[in-house]
C-alpha atoms as a PDB file:
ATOM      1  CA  UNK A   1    -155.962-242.089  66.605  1.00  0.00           C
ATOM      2  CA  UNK A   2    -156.134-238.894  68.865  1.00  0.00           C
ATOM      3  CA  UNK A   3    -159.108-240.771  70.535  1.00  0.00           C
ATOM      4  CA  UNK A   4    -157.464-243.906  71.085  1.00  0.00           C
ATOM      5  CA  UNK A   5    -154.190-241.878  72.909  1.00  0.00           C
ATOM      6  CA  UNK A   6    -157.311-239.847  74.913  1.00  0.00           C
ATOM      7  CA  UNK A   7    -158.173-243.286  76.277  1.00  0.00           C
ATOM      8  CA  UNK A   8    -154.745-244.392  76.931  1.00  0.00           C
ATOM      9  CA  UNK A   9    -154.074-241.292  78.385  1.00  0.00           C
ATOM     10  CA  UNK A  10    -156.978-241.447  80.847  1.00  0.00           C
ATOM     11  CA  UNK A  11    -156.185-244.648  82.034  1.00  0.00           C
ATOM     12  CA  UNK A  12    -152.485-244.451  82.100  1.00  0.00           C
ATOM     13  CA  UNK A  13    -153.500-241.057  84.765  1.00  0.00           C
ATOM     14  CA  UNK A  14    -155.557-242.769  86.215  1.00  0.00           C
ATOM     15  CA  UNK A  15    -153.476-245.712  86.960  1.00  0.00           C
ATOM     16  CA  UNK A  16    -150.607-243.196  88.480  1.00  0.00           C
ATOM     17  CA  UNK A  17    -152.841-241.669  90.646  1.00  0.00           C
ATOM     18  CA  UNK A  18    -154.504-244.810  91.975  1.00  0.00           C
ATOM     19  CA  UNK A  19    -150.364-245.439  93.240  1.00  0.00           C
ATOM     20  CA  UNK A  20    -150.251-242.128  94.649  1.00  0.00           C
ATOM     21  CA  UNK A  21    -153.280-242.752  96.660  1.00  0.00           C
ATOM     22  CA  UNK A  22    -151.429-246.386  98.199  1.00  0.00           C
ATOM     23  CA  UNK A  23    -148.243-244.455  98.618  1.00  0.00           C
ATOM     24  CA  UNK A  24    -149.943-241.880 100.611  1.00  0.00           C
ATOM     25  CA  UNK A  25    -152.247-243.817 102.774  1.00  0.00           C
ATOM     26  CA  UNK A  26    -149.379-246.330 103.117  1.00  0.00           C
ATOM     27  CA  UNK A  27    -151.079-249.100 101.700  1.00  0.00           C
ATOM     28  CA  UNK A  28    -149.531-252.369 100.406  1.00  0.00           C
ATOM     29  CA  UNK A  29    -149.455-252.724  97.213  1.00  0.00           C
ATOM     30  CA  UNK A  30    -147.780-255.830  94.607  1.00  0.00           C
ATOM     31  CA  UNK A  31    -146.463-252.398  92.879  1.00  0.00           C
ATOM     32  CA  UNK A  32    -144.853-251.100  95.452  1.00  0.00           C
ATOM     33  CA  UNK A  33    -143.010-254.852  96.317  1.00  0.00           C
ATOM     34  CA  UNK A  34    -142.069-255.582  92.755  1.00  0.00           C
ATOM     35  CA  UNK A  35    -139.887-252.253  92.600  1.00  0.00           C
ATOM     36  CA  UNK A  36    -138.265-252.766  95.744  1.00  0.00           C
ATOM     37  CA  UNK A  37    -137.006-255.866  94.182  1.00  0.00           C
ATOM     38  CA  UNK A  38    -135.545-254.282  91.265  1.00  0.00           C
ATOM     39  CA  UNK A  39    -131.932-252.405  91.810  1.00  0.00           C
ATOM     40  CA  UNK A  40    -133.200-248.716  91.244  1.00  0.00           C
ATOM     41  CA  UNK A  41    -136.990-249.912  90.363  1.00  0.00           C
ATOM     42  CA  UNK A  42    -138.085-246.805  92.263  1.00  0.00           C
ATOM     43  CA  UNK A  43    -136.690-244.693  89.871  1.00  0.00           C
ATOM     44  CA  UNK A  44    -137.264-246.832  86.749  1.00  0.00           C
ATOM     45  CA  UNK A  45    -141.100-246.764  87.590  1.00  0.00           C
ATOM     46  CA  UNK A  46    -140.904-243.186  87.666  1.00  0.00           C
ATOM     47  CA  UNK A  47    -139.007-242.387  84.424  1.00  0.00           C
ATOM     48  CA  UNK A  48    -141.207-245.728  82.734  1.00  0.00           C
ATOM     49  CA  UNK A  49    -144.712-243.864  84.392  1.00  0.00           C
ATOM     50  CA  UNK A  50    -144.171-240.355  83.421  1.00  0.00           C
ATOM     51  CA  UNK A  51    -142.441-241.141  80.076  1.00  0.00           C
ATOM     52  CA  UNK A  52    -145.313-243.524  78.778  1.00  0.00           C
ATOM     53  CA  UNK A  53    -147.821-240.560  80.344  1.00  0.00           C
ATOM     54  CA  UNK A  54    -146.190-237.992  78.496  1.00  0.00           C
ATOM     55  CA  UNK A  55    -145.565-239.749  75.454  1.00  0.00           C
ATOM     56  CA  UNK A  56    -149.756-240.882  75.499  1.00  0.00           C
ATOM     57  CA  UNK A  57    -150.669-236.960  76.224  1.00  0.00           C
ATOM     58  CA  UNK A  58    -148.449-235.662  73.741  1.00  0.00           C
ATOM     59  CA  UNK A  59    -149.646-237.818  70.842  1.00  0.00           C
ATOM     60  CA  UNK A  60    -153.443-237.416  72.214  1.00  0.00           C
ATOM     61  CA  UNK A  61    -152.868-233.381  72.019  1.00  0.00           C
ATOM     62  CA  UNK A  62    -151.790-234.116  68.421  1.00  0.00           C
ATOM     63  CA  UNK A  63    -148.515-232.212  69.745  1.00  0.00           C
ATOM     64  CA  UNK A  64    -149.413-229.035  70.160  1.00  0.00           C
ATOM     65  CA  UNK A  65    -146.503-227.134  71.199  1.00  0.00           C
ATOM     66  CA  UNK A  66    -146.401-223.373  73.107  1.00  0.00           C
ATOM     67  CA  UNK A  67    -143.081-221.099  72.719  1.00  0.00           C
ATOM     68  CA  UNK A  68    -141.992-220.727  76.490  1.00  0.00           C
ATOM     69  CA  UNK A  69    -139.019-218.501  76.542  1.00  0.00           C
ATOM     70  CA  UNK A  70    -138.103-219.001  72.350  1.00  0.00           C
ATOM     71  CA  UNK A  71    -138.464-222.878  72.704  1.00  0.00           C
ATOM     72  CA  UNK A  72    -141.378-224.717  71.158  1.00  0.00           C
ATOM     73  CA  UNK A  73    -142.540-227.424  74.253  1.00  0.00           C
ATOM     74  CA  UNK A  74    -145.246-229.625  74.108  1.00  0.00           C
ATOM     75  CA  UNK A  75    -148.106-229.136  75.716  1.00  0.00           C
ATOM     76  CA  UNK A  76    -148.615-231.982  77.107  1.00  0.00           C
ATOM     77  CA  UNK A  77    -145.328-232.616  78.333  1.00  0.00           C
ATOM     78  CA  UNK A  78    -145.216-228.924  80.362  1.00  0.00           C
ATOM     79  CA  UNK A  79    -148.676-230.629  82.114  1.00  0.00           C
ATOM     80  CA  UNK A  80    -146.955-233.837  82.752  1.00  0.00           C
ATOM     81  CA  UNK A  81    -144.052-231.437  84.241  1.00  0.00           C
ATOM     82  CA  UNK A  82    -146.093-229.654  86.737  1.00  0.00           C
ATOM     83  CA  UNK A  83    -147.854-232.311  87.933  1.00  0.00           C
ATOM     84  CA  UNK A  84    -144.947-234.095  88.893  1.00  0.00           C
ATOM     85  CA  UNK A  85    -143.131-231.258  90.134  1.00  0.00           C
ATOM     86  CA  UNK A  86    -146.889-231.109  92.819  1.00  0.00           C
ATOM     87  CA  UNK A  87    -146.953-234.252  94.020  1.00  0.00           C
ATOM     88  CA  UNK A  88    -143.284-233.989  94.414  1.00  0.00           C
ATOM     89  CA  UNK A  89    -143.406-230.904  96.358  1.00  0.00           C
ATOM     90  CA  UNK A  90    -147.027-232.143  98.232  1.00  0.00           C
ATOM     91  CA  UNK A  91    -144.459-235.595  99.945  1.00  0.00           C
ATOM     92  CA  UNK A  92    -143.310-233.051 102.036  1.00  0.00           C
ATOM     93  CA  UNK A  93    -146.079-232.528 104.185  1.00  0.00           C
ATOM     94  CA  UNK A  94    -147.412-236.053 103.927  1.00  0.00           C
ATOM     95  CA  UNK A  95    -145.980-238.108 107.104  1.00  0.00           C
ATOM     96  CA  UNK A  96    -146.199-241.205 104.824  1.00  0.00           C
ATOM     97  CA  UNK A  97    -144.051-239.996 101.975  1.00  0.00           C
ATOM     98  CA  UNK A  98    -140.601-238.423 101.436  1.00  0.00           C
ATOM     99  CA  UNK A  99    -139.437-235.968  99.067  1.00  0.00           C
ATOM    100  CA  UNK A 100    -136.686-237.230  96.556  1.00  0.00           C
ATOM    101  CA  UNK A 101    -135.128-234.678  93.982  1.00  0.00           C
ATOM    102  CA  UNK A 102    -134.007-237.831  92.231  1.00  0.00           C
ATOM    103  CA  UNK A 103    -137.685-239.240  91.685  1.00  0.00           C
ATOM    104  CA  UNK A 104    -138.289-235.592  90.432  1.00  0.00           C
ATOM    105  CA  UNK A 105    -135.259-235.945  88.404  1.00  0.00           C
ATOM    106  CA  UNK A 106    -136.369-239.141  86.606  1.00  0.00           C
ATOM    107  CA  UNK A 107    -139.629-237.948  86.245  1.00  0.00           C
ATOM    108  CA  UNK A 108    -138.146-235.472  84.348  1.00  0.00           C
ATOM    109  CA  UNK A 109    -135.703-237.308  82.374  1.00  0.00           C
ATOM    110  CA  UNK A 110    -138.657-239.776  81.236  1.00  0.00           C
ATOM    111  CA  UNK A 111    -140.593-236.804  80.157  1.00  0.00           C
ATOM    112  CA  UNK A 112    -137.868-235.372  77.861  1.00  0.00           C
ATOM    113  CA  UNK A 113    -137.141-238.818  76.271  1.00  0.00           C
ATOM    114  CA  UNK A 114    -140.688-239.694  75.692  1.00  0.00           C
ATOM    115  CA  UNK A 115    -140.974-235.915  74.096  1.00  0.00           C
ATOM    116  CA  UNK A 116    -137.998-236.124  72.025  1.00  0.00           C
ATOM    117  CA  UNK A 117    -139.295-239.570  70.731  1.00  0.00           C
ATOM    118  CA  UNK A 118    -142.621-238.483  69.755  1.00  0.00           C
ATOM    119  CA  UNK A 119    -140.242-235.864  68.297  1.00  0.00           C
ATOM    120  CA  UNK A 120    -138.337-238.326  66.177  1.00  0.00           C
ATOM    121  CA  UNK A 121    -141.600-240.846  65.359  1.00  0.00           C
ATOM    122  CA  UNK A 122    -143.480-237.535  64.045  1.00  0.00           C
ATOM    123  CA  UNK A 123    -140.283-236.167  61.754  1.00  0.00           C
ATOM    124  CA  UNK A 124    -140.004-240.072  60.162  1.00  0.00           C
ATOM    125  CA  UNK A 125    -143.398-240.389  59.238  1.00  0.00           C
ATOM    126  CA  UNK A 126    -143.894-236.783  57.720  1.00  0.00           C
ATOM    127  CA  UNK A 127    -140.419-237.390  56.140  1.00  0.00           C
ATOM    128  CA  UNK A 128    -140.101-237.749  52.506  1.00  0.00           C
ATOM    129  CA  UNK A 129    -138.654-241.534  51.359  1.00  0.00           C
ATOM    130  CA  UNK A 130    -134.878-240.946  49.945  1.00  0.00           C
ATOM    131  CA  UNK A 131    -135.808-243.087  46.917  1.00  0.00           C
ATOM    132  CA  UNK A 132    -138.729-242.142  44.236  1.00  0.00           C
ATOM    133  CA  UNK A 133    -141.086-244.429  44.162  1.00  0.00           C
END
């Protein structure tokens, strides 16, 4: 299974950065059209993106968690976090691009729901049924 989230995870990075690239050469893209259409598509693409990247990392990493200040985070979800928090950051000194703390903030908020679900998904299947078989 770890394989098969390895491959989605791949592509699903791959994918993002592809966008990137149009978004900072300016290109047109169907993407890019399809949001604008959507009230708040910009930042539903980014929580949707990041969350179902996170979620895909975190689940290929088998959840390995570090302690960072007495918390246990995922792994792959404190990647996900500084990678967004770059290319956030890198919009300001690309002419075609503008910085948005609220893209960042979505970002953010897809990678915490997407962690807490794993979260949740993880604790049901290791969790004992409450009859006895």
């Amino acid at each position: 299974m770890s394989r098969f989230f390895t491959l989605l995870s791949l592509l699903g990075g791959s994918f993002i950065i592809w966008v990137i690239y149009l978004a900072n050469t300016g290109s047109p893209s169907f993407f890019f059209e399809f949001v604008r259409r959507i009230p708040y598509g910009d930042k539903v693409g980014h929580f949707c993106l990041f969350g179902t990247l996170t979620l895909f990392i975190v689940a290929a990493s088998g959840g390995r968690t570090c302690n960072l200040v007495g918390v246990n985070l995922f792994v792959g979800s404190l990647l996900v976090v500084a990678f967004v928090t770059m290319e956030e950051i890198s919009q300001l000194f690309i002419q075609t691009r503008t910085f948005d703390v609220y893209d960042w903030l979505a970002d953010l908020a897809g990678i915490i729901i997407a962690s807490c679900l794993y979260k949740v998904c993880r604790l049901l299947r290791t969790a004992s049924p409450p009859w006895n078989p």
